[in-house]
PDB file of N, CA and C in Angstrom:
ATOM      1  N   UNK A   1       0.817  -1.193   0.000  1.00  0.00           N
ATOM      2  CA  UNK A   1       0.000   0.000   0.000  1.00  0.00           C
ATOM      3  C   UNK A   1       0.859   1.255   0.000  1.00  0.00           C
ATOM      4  N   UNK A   2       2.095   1.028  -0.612  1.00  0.00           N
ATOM      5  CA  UNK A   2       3.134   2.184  -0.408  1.00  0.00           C
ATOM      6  C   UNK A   2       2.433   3.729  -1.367  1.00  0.00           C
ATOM      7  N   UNK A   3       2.118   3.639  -2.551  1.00  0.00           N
ATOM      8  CA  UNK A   3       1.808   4.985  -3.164  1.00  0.00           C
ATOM      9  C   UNK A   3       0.394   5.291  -2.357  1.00  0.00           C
ATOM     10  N   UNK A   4      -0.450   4.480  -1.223  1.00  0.00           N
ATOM     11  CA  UNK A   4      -1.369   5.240  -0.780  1.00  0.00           C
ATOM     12  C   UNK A   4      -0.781   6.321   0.201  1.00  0.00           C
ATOM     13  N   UNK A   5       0.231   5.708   0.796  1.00  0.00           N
ATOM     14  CA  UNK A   5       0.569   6.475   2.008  1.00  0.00           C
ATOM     15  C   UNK A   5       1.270   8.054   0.967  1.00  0.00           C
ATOM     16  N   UNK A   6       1.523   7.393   0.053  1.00  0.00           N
ATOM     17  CA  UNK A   6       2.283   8.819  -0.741  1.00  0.00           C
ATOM     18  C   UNK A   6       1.217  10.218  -1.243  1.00  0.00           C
ATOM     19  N   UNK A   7      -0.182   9.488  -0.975  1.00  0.00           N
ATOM     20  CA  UNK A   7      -0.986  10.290  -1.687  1.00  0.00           C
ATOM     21  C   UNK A   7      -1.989  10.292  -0.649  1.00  0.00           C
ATOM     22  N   UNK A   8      -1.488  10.417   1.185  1.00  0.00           N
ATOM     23  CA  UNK A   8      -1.615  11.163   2.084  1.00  0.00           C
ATOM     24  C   UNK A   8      -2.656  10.643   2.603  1.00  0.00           C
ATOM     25  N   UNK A   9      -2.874   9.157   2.515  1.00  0.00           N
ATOM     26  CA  UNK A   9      -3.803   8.349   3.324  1.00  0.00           C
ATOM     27  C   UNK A   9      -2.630   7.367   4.442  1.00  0.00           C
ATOM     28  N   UNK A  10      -3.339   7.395   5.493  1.00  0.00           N
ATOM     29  CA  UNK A  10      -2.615   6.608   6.676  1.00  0.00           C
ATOM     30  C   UNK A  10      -3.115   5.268   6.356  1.00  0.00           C
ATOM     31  N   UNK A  11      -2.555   4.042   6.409  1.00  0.00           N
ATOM     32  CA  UNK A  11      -3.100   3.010   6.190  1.00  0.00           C
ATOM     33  C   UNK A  11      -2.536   2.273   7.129  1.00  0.00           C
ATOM     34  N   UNK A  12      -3.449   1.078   7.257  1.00  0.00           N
ATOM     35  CA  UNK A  12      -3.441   0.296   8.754  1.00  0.00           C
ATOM     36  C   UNK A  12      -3.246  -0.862   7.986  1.00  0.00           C
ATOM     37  N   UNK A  13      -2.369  -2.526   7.373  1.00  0.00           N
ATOM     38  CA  UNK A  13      -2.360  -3.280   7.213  1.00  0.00           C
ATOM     39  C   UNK A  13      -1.685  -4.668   7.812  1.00  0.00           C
ATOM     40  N   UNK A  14      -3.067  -5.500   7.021  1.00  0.00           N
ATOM     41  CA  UNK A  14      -2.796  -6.823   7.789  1.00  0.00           C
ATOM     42  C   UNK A  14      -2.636  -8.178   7.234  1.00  0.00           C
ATOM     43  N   UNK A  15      -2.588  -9.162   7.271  1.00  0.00           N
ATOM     44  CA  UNK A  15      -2.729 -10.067   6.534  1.00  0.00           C
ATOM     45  C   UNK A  15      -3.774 -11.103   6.882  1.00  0.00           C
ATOM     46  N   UNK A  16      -4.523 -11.155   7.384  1.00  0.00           N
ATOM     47  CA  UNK A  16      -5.463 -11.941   8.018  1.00  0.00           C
ATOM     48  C   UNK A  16      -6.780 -11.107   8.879  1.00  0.00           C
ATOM     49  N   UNK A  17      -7.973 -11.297   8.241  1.00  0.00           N
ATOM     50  CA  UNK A  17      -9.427 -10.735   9.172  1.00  0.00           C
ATOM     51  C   UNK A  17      -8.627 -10.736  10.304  1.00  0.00           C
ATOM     52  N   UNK A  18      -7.993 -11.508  11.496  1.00  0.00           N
ATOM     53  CA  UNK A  18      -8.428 -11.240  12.623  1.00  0.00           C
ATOM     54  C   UNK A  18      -7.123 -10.339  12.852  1.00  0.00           C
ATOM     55  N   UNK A  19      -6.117 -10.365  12.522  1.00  0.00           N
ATOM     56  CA  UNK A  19      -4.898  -9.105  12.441  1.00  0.00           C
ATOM     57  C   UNK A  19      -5.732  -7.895  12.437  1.00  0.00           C
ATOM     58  N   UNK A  20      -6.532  -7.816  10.878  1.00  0.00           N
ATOM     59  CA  UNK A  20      -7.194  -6.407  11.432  1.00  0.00           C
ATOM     60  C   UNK A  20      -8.026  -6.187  12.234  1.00  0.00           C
ATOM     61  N   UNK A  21      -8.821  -6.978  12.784  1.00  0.00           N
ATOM     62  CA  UNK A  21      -9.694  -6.797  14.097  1.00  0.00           C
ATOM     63  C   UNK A  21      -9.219  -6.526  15.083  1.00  0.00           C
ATOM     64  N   UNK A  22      -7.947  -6.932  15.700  1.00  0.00           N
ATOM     65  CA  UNK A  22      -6.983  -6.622  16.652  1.00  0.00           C
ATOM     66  C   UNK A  22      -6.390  -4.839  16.070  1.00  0.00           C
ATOM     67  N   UNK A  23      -5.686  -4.608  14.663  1.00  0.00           N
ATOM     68  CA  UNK A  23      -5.443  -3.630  14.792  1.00  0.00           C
ATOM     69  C   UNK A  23      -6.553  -2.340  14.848  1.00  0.00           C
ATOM     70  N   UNK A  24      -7.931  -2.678  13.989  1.00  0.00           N
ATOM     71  CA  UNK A  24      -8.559  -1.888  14.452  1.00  0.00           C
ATOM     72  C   UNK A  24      -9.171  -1.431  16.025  1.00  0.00           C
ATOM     73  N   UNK A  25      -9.241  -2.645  16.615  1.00  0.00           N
ATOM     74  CA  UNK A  25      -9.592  -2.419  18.112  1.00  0.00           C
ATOM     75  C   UNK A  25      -8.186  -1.447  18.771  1.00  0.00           C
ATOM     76  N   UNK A  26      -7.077  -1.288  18.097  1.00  0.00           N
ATOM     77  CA  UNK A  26      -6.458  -1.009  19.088  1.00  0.00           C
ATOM     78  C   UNK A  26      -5.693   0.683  18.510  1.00  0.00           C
ATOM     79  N   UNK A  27      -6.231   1.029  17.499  1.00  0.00           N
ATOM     80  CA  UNK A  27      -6.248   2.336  16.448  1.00  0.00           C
ATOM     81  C   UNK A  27      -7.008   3.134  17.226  1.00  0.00           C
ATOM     82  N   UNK A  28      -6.516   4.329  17.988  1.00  0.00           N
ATOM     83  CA  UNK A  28      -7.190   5.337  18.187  1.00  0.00           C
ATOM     84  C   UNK A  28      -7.750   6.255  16.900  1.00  0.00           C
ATOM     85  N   UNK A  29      -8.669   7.005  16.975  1.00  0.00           N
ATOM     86  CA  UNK A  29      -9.209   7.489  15.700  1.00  0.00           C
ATOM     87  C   UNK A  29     -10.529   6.831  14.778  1.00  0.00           C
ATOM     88  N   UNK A  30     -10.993   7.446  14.024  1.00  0.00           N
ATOM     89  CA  UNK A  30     -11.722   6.217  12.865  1.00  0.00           C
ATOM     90  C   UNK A  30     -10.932   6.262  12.373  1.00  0.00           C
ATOM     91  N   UNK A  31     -11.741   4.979  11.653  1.00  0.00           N
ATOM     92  CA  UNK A  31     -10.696   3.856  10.126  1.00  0.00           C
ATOM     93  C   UNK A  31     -12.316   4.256   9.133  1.00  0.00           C
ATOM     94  N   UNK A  32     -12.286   4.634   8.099  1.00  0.00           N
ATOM     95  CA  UNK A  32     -12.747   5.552   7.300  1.00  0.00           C
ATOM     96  C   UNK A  32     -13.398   4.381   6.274  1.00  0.00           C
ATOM     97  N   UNK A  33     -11.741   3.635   5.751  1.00  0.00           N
ATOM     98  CA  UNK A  33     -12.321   2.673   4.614  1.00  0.00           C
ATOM     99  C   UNK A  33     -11.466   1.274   5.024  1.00  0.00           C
ATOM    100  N   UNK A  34     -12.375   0.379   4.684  1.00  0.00           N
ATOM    101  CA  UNK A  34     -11.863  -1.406   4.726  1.00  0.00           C
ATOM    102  C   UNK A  34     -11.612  -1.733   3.280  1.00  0.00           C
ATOM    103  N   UNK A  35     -10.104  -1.867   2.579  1.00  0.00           N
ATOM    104  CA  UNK A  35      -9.924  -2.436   1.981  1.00  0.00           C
ATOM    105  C   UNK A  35      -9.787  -3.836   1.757  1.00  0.00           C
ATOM    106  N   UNK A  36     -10.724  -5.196   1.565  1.00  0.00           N
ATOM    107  CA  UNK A  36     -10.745  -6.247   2.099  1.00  0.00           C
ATOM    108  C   UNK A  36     -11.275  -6.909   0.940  1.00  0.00           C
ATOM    109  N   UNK A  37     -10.168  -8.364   0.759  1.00  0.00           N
ATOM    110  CA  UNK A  37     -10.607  -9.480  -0.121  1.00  0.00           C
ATOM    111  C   UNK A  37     -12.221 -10.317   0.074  1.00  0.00           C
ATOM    112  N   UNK A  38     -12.648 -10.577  -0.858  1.00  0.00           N
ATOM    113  CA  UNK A  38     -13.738 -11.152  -0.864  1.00  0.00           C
ATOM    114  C   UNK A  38     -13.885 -12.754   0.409  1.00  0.00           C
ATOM    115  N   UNK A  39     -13.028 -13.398  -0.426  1.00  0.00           N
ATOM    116  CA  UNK A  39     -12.527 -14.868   0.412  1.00  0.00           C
ATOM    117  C   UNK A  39     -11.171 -15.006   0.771  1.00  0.00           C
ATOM    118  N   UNK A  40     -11.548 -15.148   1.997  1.00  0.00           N
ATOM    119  CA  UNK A  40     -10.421 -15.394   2.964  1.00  0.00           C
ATOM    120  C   UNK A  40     -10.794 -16.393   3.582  1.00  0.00           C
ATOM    121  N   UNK A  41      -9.159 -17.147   4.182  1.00  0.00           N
ATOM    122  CA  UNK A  41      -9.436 -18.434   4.973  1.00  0.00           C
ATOM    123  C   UNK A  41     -10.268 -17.413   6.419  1.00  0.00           C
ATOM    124  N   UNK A  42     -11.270 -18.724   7.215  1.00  0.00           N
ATOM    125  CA  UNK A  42     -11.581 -18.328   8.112  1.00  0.00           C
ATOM    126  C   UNK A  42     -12.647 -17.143   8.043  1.00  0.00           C
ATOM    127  N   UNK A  43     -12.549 -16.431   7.641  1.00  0.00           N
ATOM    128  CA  UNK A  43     -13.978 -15.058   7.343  1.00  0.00           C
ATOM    129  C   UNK A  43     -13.852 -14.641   6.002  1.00  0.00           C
ATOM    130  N   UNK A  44     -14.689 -14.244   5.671  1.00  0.00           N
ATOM    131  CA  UNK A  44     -14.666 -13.872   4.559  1.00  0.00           C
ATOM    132  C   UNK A  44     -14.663 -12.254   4.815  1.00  0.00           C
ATOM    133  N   UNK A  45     -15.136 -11.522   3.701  1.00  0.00           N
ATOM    134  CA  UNK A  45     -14.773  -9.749   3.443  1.00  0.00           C
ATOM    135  C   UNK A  45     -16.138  -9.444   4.237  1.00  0.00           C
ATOM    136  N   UNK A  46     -16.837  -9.835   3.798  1.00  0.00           N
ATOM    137  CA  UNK A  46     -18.669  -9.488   4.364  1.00  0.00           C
ATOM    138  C   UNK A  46     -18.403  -9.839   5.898  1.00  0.00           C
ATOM    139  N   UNK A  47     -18.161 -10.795   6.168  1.00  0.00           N
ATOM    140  CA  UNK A  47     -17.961 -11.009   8.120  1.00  0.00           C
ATOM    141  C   UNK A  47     -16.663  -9.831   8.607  1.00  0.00           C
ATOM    142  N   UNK A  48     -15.913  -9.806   8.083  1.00  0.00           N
ATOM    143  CA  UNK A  48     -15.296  -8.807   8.271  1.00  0.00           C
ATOM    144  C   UNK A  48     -15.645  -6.998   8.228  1.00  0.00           C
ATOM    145  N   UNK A  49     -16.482  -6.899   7.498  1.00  0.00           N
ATOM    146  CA  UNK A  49     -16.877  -5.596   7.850  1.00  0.00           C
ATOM    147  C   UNK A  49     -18.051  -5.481   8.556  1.00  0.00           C
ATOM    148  N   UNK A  50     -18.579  -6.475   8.996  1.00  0.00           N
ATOM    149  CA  UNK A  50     -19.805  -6.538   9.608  1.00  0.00           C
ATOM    150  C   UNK A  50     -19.372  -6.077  11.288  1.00  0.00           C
ATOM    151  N   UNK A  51     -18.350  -7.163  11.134  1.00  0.00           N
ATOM    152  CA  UNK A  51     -17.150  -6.749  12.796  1.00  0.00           C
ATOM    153  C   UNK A  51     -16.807  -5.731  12.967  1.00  0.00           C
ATOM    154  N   UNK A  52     -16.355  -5.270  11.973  1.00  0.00           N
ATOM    155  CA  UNK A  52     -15.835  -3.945  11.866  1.00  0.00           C
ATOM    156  C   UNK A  52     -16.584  -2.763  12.208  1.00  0.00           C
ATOM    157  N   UNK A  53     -17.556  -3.021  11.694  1.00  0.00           N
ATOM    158  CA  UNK A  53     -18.815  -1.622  11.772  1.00  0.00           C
ATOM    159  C   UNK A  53     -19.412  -1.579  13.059  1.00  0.00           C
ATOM    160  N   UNK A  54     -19.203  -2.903  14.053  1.00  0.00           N
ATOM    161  CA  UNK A  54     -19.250  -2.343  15.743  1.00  0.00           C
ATOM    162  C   UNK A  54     -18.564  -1.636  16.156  1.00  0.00           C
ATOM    163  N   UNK A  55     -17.158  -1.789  15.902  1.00  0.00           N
ATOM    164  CA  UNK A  55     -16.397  -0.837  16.449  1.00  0.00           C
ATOM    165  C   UNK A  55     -16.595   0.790  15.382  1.00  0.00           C
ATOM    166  N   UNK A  56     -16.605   0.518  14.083  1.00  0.00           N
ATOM    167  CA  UNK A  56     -16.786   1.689  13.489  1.00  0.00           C
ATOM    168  C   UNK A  56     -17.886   1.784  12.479  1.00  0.00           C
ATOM    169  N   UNK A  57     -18.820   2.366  13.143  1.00  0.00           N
ATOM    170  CA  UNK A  57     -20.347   2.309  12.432  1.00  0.00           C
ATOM    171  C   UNK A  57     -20.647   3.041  10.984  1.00  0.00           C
ATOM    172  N   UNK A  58     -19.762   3.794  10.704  1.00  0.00           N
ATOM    173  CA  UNK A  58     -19.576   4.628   9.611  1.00  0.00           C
ATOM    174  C   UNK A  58     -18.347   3.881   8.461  1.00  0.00           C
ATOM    175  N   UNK A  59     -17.966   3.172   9.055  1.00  0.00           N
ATOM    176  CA  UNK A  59     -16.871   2.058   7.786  1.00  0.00           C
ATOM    177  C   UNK A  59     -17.329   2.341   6.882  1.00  0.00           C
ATOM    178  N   UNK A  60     -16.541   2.287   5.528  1.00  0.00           N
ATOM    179  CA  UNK A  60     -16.769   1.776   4.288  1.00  0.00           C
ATOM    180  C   UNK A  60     -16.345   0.783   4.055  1.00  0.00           C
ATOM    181  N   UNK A  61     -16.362  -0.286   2.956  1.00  0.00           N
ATOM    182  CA  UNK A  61     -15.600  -1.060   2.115  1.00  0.00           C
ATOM    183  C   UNK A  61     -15.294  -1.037   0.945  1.00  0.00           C
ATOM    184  N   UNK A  62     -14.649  -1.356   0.349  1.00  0.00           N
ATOM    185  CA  UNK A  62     -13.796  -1.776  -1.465  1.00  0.00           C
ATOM    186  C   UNK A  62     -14.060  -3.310  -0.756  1.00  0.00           C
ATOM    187  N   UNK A  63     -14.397  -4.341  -1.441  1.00  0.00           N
ATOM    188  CA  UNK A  63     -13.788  -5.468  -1.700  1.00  0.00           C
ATOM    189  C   UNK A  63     -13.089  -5.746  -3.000  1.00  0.00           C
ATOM    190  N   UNK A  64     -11.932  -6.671  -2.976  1.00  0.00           N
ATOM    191  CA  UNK A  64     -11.665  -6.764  -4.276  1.00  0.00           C
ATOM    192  C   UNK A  64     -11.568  -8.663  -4.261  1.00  0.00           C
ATOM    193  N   UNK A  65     -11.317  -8.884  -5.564  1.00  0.00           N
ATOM    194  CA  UNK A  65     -11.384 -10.749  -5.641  1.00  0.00           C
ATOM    195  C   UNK A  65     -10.605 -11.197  -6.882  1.00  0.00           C
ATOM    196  N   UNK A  66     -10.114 -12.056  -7.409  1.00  0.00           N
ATOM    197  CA  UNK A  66      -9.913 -12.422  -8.348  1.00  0.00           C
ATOM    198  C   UNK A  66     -11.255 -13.554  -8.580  1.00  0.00           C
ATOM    199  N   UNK A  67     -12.006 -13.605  -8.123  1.00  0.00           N
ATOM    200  CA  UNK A  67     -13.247 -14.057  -8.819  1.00  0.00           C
ATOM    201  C   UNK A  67     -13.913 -13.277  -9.584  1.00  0.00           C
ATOM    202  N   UNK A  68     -15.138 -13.357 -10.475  1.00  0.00           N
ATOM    203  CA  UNK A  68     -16.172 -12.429 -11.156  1.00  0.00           C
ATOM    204  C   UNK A  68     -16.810 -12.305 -10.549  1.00  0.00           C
ATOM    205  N   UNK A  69     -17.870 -11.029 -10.167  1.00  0.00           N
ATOM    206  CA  UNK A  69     -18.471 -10.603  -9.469  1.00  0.00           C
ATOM    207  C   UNK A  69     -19.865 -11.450  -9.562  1.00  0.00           C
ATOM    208  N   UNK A  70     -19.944 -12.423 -10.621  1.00  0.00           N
ATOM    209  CA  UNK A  70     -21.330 -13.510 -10.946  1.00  0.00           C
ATOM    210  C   UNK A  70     -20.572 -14.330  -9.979  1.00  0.00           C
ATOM    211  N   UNK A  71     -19.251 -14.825 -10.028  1.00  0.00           N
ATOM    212  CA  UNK A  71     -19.333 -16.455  -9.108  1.00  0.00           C
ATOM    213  C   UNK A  71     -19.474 -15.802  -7.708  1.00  0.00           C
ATOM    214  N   UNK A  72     -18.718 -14.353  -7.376  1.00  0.00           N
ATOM    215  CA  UNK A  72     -18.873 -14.212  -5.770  1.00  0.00           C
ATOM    216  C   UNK A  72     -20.551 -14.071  -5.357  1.00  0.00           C
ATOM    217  N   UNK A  73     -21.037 -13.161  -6.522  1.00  0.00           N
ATOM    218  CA  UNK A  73     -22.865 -13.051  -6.243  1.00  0.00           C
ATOM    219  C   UNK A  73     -23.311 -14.654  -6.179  1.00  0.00           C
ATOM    220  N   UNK A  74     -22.806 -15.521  -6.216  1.00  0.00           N
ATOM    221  CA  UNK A  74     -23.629 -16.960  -6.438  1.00  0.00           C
ATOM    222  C   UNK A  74     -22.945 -17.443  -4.899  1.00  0.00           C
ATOM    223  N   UNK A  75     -21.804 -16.805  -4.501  1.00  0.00           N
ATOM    224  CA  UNK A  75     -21.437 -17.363  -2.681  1.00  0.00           C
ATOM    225  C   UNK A  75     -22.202 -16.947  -2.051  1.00  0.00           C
ATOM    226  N   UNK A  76     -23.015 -15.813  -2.460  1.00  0.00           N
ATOM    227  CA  UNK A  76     -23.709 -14.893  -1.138  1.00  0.00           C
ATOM    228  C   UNK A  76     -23.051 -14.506   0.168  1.00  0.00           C
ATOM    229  N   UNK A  77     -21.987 -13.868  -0.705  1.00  0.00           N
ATOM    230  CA  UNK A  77     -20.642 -13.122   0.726  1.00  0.00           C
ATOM    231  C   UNK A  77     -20.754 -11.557   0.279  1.00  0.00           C
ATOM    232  N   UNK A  78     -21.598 -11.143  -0.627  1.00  0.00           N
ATOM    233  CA  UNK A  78     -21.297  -9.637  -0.711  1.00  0.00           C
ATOM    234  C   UNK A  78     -22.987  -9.236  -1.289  1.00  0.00           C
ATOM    235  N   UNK A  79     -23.060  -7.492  -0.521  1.00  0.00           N
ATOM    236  CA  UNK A  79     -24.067  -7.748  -0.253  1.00  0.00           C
ATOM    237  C   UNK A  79     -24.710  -6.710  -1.702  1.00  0.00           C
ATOM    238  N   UNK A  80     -25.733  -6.455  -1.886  1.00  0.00           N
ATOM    239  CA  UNK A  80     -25.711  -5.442  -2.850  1.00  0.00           C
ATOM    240  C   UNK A  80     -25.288  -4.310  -3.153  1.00  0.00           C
ATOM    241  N   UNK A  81     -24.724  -3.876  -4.396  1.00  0.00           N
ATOM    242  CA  UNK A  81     -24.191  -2.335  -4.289  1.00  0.00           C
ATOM    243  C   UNK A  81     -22.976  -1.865  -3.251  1.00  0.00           C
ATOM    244  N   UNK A  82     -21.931  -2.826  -3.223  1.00  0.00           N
ATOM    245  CA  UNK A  82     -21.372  -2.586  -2.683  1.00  0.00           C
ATOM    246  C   UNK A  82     -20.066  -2.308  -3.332  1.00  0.00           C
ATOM    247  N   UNK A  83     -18.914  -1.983  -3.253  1.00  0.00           N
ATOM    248  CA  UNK A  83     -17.640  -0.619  -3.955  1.00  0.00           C
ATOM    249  C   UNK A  83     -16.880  -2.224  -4.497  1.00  0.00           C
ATOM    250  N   UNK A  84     -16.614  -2.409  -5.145  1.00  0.00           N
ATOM    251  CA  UNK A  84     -15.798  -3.685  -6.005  1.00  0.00           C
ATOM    252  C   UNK A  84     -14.843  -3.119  -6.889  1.00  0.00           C
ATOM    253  N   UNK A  85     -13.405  -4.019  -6.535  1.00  0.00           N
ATOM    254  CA  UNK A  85     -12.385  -3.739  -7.693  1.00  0.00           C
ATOM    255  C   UNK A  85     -11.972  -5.491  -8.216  1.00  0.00           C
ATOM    256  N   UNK A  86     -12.134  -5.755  -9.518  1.00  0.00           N
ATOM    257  CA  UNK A  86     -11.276  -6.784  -9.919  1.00  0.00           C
ATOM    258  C   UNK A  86      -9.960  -7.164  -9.676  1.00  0.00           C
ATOM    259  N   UNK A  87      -9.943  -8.297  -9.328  1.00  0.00           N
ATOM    260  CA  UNK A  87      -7.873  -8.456  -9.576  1.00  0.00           C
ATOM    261  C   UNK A  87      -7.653  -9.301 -10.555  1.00  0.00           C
ATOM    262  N   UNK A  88      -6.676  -8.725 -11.517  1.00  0.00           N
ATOM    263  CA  UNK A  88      -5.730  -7.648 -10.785  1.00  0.00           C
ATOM    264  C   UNK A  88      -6.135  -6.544 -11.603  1.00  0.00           C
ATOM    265  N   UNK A  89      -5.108  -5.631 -10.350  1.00  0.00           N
ATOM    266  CA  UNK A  89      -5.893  -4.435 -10.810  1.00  0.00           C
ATOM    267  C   UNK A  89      -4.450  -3.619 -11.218  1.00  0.00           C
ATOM    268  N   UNK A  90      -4.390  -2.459 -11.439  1.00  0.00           N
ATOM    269  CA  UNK A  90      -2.903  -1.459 -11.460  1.00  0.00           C
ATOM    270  C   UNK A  90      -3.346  -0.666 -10.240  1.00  0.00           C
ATOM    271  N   UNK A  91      -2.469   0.196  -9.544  1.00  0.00           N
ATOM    272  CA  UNK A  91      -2.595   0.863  -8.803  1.00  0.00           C
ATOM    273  C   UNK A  91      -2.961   2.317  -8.946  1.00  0.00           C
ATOM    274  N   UNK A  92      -3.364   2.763  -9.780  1.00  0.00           N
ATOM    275  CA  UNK A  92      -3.768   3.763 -10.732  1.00  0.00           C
ATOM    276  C   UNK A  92      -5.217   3.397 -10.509  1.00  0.00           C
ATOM    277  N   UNK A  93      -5.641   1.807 -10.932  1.00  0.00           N
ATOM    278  CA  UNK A  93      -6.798   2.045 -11.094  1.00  0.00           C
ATOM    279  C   UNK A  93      -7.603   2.051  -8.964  1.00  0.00           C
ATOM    280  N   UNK A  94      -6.770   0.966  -8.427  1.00  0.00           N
ATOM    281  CA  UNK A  94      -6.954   1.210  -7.171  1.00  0.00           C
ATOM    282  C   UNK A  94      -7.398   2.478  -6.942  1.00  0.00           C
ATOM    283  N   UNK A  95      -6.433   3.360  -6.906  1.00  0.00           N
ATOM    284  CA  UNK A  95      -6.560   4.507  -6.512  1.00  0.00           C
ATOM    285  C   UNK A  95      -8.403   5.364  -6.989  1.00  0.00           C
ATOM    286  N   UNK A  96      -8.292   5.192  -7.862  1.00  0.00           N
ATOM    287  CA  UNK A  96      -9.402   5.658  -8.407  1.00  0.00           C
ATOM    288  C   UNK A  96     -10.764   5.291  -7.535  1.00  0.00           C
ATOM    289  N   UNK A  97     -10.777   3.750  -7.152  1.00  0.00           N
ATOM    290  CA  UNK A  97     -11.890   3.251  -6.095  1.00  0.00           C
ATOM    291  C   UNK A  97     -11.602   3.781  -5.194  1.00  0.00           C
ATOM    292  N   UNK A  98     -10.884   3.694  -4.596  1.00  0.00           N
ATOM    293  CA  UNK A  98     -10.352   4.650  -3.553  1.00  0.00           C
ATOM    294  C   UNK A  98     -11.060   5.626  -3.249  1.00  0.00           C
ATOM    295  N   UNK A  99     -10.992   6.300  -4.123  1.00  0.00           N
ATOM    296  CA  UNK A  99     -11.649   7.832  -4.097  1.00  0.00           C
ATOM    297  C   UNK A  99     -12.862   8.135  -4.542  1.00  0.00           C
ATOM    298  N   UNK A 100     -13.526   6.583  -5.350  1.00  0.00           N
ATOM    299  CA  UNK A 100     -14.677   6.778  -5.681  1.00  0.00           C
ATOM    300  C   UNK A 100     -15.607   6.273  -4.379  1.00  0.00           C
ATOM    301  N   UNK A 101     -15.057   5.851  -3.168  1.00  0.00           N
ATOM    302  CA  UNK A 101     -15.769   5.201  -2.563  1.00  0.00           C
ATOM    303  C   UNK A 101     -16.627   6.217  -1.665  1.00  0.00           C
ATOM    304  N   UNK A 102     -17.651   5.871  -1.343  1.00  0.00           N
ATOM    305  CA  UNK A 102     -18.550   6.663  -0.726  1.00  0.00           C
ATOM    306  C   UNK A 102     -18.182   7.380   0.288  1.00  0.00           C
ATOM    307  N   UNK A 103     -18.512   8.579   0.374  1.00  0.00           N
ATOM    308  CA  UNK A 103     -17.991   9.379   1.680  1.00  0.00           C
ATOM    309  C   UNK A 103     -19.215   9.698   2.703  1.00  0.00           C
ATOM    310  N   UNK A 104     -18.488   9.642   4.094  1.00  0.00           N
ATOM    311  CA  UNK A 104     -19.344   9.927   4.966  1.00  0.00           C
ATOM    312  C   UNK A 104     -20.475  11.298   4.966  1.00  0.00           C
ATOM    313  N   UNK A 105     -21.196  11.196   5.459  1.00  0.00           N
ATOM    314  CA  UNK A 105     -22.246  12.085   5.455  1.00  0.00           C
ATOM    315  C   UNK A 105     -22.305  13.208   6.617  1.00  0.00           C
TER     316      UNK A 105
END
């Protein structure tokens, strides 16, 4: 996540749902946006922001997958209308979700 931090976002990363559950519990501040894979061992992206949004009720998400958005809609792990990037992606285009993602109100 090195050119995010260059383009003046703080980023919190982990390698595993429960890494970030620990680092978000322990992040003073909000955490704004969840950048998070679709399937993961152990939780998936949807259980993961669901956790997430106790501690921070205003979360967003990006999920991204190297699946198509038909086979993940046929897991029933993501819910409607929700911010999606394909992998792979360039970081150019990252960026772009990034910023397209919904902002708080």
């Amino acid at each position: 996540m090195g050119p995010f931090k260059k383009w003046g976002y703080r980023v919190l990363s982990a390698d595993t749902p429960e890494v970030s559950l620990r680092l978000a519990d322990e992040h003073q501040g909000e955490i704004d946006l969840l950048v998070t894979d679709v399937v993961m061992p152990g939780m998936n992206g949807l259980e993961l922001t669901h956790k997430l949004q106790m501690l921070f009720p205003d979360i967003k998400t990006l999920y991204m997958s190297g699946y198509t958005t038909e086979v993940i809609a046929n897991r029933d792990v993501l819910e409607k209308e929700v911010q999606f990037i394909q992998k792979p992606f360039s970081v150019k285009d990252m960026g772009i979700k990034v910023r397209e993602a919904p902002k708080k109100t």
